[in-house]
Each structure stands twice: as C-alpha cells, then as structure tokens.
N, C-alpha and C. Protein backbone atom coordinates (compact mmCIF):
# COMPACT_ATOMS: atom_id res chain seq x y z
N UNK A 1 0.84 -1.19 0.00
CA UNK A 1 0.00 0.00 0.00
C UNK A 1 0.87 1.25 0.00
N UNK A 2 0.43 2.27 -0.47
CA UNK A 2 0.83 3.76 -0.59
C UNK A 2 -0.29 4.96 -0.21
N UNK A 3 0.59 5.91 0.26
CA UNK A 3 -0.14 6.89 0.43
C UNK A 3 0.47 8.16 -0.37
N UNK A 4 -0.46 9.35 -0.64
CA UNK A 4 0.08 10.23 -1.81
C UNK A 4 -0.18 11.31 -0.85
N UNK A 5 0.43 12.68 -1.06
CA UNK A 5 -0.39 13.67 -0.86
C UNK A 5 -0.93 14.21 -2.19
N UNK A 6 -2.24 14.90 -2.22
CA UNK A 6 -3.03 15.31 -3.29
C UNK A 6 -2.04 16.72 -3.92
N UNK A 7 -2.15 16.86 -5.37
CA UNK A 7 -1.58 17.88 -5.54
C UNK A 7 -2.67 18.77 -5.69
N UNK A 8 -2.16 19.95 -5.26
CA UNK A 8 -2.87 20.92 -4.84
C UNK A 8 -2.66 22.31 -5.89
N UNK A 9 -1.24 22.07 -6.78
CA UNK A 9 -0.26 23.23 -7.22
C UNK A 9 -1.58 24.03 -8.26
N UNK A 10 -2.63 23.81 -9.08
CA UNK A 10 -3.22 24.17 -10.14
C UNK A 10 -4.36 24.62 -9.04
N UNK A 11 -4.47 24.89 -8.01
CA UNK A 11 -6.20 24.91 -7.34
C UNK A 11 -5.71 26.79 -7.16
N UNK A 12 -6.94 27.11 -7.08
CA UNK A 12 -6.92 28.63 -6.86
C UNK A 12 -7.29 28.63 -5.60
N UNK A 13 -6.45 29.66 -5.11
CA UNK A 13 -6.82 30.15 -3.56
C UNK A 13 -8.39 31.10 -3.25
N UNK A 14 -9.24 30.51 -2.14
CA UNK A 14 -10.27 31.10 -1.80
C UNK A 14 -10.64 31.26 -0.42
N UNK A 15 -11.19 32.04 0.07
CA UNK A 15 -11.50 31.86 1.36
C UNK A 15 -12.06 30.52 1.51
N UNK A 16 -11.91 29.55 2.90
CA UNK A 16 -11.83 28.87 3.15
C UNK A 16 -12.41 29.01 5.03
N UNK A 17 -12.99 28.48 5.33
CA UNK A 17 -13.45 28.27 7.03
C UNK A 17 -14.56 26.75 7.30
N UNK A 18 -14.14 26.63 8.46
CA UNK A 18 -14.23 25.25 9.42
C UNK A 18 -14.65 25.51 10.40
N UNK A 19 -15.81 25.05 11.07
CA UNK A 19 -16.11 24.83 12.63
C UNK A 19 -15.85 23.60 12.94
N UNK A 20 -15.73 23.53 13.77
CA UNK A 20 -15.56 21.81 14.61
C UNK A 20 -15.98 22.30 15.87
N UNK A 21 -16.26 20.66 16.82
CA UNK A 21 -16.69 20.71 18.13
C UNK A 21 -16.04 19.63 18.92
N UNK A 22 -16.35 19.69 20.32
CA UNK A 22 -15.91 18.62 21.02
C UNK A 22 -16.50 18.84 22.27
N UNK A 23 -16.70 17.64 22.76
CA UNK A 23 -17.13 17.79 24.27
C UNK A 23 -16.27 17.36 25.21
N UNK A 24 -16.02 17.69 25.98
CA UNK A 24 -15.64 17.13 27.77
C UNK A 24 -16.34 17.08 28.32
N UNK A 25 -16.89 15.73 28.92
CA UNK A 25 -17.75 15.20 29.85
C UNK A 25 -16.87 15.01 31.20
N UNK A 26 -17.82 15.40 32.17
CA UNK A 26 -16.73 15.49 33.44
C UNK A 26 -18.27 15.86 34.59
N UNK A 27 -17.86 15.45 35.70
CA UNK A 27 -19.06 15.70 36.94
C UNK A 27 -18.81 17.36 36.92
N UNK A 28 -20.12 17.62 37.17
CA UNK A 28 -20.45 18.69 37.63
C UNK A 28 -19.55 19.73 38.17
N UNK A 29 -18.92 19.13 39.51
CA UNK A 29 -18.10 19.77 40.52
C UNK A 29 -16.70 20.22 39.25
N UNK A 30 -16.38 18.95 38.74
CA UNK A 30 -15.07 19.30 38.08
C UNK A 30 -15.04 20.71 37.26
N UNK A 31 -16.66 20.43 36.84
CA UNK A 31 -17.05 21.46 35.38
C UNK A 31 -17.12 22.59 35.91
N UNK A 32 -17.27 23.03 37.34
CA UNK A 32 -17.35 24.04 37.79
C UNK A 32 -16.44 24.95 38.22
N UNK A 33 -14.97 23.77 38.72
CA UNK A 33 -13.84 24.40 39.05
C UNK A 33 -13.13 24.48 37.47
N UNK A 34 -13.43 23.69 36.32
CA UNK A 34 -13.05 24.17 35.34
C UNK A 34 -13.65 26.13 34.93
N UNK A 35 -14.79 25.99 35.02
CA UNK A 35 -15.25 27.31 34.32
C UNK A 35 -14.61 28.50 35.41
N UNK A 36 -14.46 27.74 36.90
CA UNK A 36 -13.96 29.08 37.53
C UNK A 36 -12.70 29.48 37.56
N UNK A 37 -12.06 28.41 37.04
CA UNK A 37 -10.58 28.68 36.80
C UNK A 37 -10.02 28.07 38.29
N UNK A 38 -10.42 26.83 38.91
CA UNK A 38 -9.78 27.14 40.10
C UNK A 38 -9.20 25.77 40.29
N UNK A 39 -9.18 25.21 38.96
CA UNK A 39 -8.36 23.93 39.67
C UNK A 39 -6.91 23.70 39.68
N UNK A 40 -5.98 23.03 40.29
CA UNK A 40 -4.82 22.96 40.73
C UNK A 40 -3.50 23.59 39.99
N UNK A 41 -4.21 23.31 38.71
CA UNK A 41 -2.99 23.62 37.89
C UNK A 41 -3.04 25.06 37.04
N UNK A 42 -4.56 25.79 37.56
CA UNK A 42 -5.09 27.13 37.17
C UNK A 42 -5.86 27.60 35.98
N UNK A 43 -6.34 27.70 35.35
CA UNK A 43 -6.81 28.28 34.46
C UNK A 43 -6.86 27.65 33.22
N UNK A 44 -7.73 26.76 33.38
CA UNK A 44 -7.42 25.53 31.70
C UNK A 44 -8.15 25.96 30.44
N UNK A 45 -8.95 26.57 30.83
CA UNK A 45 -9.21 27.29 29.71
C UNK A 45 -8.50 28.51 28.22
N UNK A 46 -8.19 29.02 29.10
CA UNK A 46 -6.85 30.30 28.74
C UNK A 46 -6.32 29.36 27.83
N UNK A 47 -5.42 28.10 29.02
CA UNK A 47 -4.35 27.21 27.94
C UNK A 47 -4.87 26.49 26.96
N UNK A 48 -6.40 25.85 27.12
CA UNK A 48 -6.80 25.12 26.32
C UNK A 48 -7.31 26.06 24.81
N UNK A 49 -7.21 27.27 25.09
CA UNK A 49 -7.67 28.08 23.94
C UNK A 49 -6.46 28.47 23.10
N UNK A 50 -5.26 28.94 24.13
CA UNK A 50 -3.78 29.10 23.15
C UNK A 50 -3.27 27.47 22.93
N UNK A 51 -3.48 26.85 23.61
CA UNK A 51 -3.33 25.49 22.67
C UNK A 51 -4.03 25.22 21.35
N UNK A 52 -5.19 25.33 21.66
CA UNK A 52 -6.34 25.30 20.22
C UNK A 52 -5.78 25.80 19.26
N UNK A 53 -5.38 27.53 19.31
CA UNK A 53 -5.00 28.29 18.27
C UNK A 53 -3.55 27.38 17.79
N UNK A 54 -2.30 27.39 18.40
CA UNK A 54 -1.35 26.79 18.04
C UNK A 54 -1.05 25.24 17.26
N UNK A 55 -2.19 24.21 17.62
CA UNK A 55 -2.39 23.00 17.14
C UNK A 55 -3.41 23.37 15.83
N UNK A 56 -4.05 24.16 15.22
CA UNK A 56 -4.57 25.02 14.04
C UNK A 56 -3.42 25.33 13.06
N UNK A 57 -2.73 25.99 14.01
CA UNK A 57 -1.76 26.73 13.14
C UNK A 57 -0.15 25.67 12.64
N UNK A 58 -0.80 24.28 13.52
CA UNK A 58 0.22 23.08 13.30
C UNK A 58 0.44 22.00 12.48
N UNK A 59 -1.13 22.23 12.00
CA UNK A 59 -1.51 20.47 11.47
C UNK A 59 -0.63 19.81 10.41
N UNK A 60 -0.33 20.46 9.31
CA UNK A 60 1.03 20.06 8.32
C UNK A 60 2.04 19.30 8.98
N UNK A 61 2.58 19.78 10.24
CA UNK A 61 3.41 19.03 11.00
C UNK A 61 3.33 18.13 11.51
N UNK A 62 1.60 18.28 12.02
CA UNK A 62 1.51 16.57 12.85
C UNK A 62 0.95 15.47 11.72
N UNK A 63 0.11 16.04 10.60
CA UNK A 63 -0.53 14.89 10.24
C UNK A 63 0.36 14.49 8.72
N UNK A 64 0.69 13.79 8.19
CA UNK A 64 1.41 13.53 6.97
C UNK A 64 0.97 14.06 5.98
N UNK A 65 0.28 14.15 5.32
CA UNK A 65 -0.27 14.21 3.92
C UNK A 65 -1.78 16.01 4.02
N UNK A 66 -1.48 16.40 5.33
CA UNK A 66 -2.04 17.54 4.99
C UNK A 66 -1.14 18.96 4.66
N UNK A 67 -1.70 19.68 3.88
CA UNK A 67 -0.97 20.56 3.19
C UNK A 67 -0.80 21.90 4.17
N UNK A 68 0.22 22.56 4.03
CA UNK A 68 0.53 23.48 5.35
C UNK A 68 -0.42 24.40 4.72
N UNK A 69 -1.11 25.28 5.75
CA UNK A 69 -2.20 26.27 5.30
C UNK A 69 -1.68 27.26 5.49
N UNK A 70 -2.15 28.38 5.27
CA UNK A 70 -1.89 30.12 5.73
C UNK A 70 -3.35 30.13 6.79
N UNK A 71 -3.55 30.04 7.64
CA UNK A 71 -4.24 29.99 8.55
C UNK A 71 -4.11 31.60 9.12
N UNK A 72 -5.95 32.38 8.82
CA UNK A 72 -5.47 33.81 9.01
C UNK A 72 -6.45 33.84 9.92
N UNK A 73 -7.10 33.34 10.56
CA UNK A 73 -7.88 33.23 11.92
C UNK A 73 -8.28 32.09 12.56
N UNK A 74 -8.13 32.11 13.96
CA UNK A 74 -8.16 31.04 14.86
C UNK A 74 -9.58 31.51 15.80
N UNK A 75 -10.47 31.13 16.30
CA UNK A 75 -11.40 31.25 17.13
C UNK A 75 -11.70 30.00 18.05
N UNK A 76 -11.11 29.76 19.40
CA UNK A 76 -11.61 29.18 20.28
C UNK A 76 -12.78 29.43 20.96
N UNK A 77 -13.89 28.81 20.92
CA UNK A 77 -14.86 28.99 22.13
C UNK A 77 -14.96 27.95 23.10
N UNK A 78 -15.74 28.04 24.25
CA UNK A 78 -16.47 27.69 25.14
C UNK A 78 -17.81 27.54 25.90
N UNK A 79 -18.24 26.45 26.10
CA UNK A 79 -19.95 26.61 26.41
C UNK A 79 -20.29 25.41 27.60
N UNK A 80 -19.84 25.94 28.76
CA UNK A 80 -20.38 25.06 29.85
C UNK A 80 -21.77 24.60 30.03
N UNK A 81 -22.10 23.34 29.90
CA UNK A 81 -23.44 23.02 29.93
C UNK A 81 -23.30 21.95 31.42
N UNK A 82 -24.64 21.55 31.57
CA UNK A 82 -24.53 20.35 33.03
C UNK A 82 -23.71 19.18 32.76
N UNK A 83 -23.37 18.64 32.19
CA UNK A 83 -22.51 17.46 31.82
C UNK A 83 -21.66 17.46 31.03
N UNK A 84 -21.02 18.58 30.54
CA UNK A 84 -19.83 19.06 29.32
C UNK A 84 -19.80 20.33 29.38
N UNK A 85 -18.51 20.14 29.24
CA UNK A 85 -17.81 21.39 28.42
C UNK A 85 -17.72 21.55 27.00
N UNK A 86 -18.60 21.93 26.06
CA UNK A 86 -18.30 22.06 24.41
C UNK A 86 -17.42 23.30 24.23
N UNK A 87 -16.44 22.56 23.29
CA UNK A 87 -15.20 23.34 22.66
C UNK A 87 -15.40 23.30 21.10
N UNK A 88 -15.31 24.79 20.86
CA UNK A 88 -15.79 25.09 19.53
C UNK A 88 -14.53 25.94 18.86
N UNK A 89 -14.00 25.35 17.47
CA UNK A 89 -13.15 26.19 17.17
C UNK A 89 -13.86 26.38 15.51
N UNK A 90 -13.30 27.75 15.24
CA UNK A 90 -13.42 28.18 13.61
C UNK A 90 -12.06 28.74 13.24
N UNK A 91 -11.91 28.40 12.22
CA UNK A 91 -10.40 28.52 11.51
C UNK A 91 -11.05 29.16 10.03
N UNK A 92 -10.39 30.39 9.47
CA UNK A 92 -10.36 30.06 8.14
C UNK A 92 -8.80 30.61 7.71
N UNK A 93 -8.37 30.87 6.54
CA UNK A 93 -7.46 30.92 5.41
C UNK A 93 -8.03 31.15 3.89
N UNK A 94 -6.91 31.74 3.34
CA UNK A 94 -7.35 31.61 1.64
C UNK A 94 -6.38 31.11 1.31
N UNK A 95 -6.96 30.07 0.83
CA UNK A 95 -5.81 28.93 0.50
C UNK A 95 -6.35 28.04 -0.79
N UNK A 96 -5.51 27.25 -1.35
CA UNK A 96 -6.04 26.19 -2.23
C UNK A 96 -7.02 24.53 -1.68
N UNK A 97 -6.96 25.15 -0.14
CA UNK A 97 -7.48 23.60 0.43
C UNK A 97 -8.03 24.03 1.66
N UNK A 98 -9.15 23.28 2.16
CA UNK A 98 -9.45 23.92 3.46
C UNK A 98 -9.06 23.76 4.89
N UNK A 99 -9.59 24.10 5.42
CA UNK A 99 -8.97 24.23 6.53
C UNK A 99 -10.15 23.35 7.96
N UNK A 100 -10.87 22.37 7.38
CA UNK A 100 -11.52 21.27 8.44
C UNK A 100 -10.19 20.64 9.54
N UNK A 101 -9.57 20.08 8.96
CA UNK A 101 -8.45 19.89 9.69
C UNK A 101 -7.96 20.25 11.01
N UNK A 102 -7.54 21.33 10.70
CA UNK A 102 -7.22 22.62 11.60
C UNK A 102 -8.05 23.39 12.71
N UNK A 103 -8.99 23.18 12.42
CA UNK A 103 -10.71 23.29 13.12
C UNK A 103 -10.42 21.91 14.04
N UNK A 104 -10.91 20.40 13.66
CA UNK A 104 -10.66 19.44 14.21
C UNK A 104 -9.86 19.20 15.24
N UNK A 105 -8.63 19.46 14.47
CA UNK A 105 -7.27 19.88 15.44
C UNK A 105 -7.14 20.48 16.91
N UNK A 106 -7.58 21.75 16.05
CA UNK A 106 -7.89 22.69 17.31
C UNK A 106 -8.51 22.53 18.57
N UNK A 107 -9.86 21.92 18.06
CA UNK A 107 -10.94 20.70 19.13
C UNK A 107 -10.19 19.90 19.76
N UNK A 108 -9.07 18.99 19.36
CA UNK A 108 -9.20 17.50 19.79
C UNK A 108 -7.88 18.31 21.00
N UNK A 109 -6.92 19.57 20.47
CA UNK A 109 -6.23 19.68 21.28
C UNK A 109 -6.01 20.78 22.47
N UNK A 110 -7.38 21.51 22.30
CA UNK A 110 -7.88 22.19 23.41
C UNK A 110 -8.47 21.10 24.69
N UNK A 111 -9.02 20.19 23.89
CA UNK A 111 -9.78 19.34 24.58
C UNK A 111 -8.58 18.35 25.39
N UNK A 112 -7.36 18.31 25.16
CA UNK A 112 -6.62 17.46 25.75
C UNK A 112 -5.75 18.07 26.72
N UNK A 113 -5.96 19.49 26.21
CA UNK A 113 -5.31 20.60 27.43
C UNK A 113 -6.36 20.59 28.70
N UNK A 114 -7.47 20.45 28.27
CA UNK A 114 -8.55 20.95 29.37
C UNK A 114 -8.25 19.23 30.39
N UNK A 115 -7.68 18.28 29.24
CA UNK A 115 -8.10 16.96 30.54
C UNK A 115 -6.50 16.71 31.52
N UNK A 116 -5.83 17.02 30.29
CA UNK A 116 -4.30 17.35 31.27
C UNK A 116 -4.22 18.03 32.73
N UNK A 117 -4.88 19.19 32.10
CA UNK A 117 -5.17 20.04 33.36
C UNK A 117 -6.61 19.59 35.08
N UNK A 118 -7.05 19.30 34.14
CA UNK A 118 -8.44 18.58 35.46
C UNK A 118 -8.37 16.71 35.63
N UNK A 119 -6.93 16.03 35.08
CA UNK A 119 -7.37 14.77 35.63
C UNK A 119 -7.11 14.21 37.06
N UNK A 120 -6.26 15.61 37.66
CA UNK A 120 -5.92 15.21 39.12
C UNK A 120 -7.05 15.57 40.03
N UNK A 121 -8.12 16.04 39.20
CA UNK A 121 -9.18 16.56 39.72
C UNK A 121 -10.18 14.99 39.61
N UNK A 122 -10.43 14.33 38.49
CA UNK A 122 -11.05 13.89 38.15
C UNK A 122 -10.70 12.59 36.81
N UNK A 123 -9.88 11.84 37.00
CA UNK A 123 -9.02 11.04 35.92
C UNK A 123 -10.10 10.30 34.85
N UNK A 124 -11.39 10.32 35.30
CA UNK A 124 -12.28 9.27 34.43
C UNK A 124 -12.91 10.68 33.30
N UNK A 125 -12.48 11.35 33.27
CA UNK A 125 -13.13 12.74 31.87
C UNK A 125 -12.93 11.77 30.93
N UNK A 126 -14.23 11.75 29.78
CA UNK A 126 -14.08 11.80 28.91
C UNK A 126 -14.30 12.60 27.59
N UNK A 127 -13.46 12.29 26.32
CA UNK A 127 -13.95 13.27 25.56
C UNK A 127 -14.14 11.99 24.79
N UNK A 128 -15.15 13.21 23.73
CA UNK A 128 -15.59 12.85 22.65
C UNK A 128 -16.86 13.92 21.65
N UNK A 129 -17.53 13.24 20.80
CA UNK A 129 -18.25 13.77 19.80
C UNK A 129 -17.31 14.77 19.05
N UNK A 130 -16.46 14.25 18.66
CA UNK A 130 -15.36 15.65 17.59
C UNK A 130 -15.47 15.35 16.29
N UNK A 131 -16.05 16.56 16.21
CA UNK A 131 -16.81 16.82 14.72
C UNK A 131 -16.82 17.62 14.08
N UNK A 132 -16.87 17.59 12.67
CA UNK A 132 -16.75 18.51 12.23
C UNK A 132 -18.43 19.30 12.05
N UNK A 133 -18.45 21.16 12.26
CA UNK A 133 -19.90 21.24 11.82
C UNK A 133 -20.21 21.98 10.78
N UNK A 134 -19.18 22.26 10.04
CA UNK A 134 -19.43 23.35 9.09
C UNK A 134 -18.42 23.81 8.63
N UNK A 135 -18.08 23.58 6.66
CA UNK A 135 -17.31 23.69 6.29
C UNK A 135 -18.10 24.67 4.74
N UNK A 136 -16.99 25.33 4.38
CA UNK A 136 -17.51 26.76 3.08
C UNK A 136 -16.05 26.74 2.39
N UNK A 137 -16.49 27.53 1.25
CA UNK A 137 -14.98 27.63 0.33
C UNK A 137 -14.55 26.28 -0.71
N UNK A 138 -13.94 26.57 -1.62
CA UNK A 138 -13.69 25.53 -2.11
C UNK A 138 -15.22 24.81 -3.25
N UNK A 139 -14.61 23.78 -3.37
CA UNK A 139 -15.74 22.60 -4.75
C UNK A 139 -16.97 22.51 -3.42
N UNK A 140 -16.15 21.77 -2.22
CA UNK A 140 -17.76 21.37 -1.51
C UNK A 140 -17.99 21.95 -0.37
N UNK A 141 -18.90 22.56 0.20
CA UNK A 141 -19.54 22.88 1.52
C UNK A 141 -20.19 21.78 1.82
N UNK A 142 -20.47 22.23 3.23
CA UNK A 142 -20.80 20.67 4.42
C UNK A 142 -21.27 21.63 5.38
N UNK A 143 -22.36 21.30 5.85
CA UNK A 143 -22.63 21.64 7.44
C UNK A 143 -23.46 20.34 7.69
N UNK A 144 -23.67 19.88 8.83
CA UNK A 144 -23.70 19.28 9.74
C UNK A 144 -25.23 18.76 9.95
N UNK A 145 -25.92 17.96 9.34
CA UNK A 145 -27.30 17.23 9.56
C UNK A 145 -28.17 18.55 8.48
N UNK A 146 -27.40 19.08 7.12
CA UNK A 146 -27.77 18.93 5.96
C UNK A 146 -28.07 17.57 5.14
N UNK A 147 -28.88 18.22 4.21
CA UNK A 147 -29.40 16.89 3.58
C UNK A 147 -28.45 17.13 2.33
N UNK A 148 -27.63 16.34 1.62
CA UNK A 148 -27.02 16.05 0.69
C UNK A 148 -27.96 16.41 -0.57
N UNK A 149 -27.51 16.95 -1.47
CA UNK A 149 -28.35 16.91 -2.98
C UNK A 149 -27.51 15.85 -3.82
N UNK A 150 -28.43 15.51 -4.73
CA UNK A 150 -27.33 14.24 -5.30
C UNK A 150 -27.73 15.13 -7.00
C-alpha cells in the first residue's frame, strides 16, 4: 500500500473556514472548578484556547499528507453546559485547500489541554463527539445534519 499527498499546485486560492466541536464530559463539581478557573494547575481554559490556536496553526506538522495552510484566523470557544464542556473552534485561510483539519485539530487539542489540566481533579473525563460542523470555500460545503443533494 501507498499513500500520496493530493496535488494541490493548479487549485486557486479562496476563502476557506471550518467549525468543529468537542465535548468534555466530566461531573459537575469538576465542570465548575473548570469554568472558575480554580483547579490545581489554574486556568485551563486560557491554555486550552492558546493550545487550540497553536495546534490550528500546526496540522502540516503533525498529520502527513495535509498541506501546510496560511491559517489567518483562529477562534476558540467555550460553552459550559450540566454534563460538558463544548469546545468550539473556527479557523479560516485563503488557501487552495481547506482548513476542516485545523478546526478538528484545534478541538481535539484544546480538549486534551482541558483533561491534562483537570485529571488530578477527576481522571475518568471523557472526551468525545469531535466533529466537524461546518465547512464553506472551495468545490464542496458541508454543514452538519444537511441533507445532501445528489
């Protein structure tokens, strides 16, 4: 077997943007000293958001075959609910390729800052649902429990 990266050299550059999501599931108590900033190691949020941006602005490096982007905005959010923390990032670029990736990215590694930081609090967190919800730019758009046209 082989793997290629796609050539990309003939594609025209366009704006390009990505949402993704993720949850942290965690008890209550944890979710609370998360949002207040008060657990041991301080403020996981802050880090889990300059992590987000930096693992966006990384992905060429970590993953093989994705193409390095010009990544010209990073947006971390946050949305404490009773049983999760949802982590929301949007990325775009004008580029020849988009930028889902980098969105994804951003999710899976905010989300691993936030459990780094709260597992001495709480070691059984889990994450999950990382998804992508909405992608523009480029041949195809995608959002998220659209109905496909064929």
């Amino acid at each position: 077997m082989a793997i290629r990266m796609i050539d990309i050299t003939d594609k025209k550059r366009t704006k390009r943007e990505a949402v993704a999501s993720v949850e942290v599931r965690a008890s209550q108590r944890t979710l609370r000293k998360i949002g207040q900033g008060t657990l041991a190691k301080g403020d996981c949020l802050t880090a889990a958001q300059g992590a987000g941006v930096l693992a966006a602005k990384g992905v060429a490096g970590l993953l093989p075959l994705c193409h390095p982007v010009r990544v010209t905005h990073v947006d971390i959010s946050f949305s404490l609910r009773p049983k999760a923390l949802v982590i929301g990032a949007r990325v775009k670029a004008r580029d020849a390729t988009g930028v889902e990736m980098e969105a994804l990215a951003a999710c899976a590694v905010a989300a691993l800052t936030v459990y780094d930081m709260a597992k001495a609090e709480e070691p059984g967190i889990v994450i999950g649902d990382l998804r992508l919800l909405k992608k523009t730019g480029g041949k195809s758009a995608y959002l998220a429990g659209a109905k496909k046209r064929d």
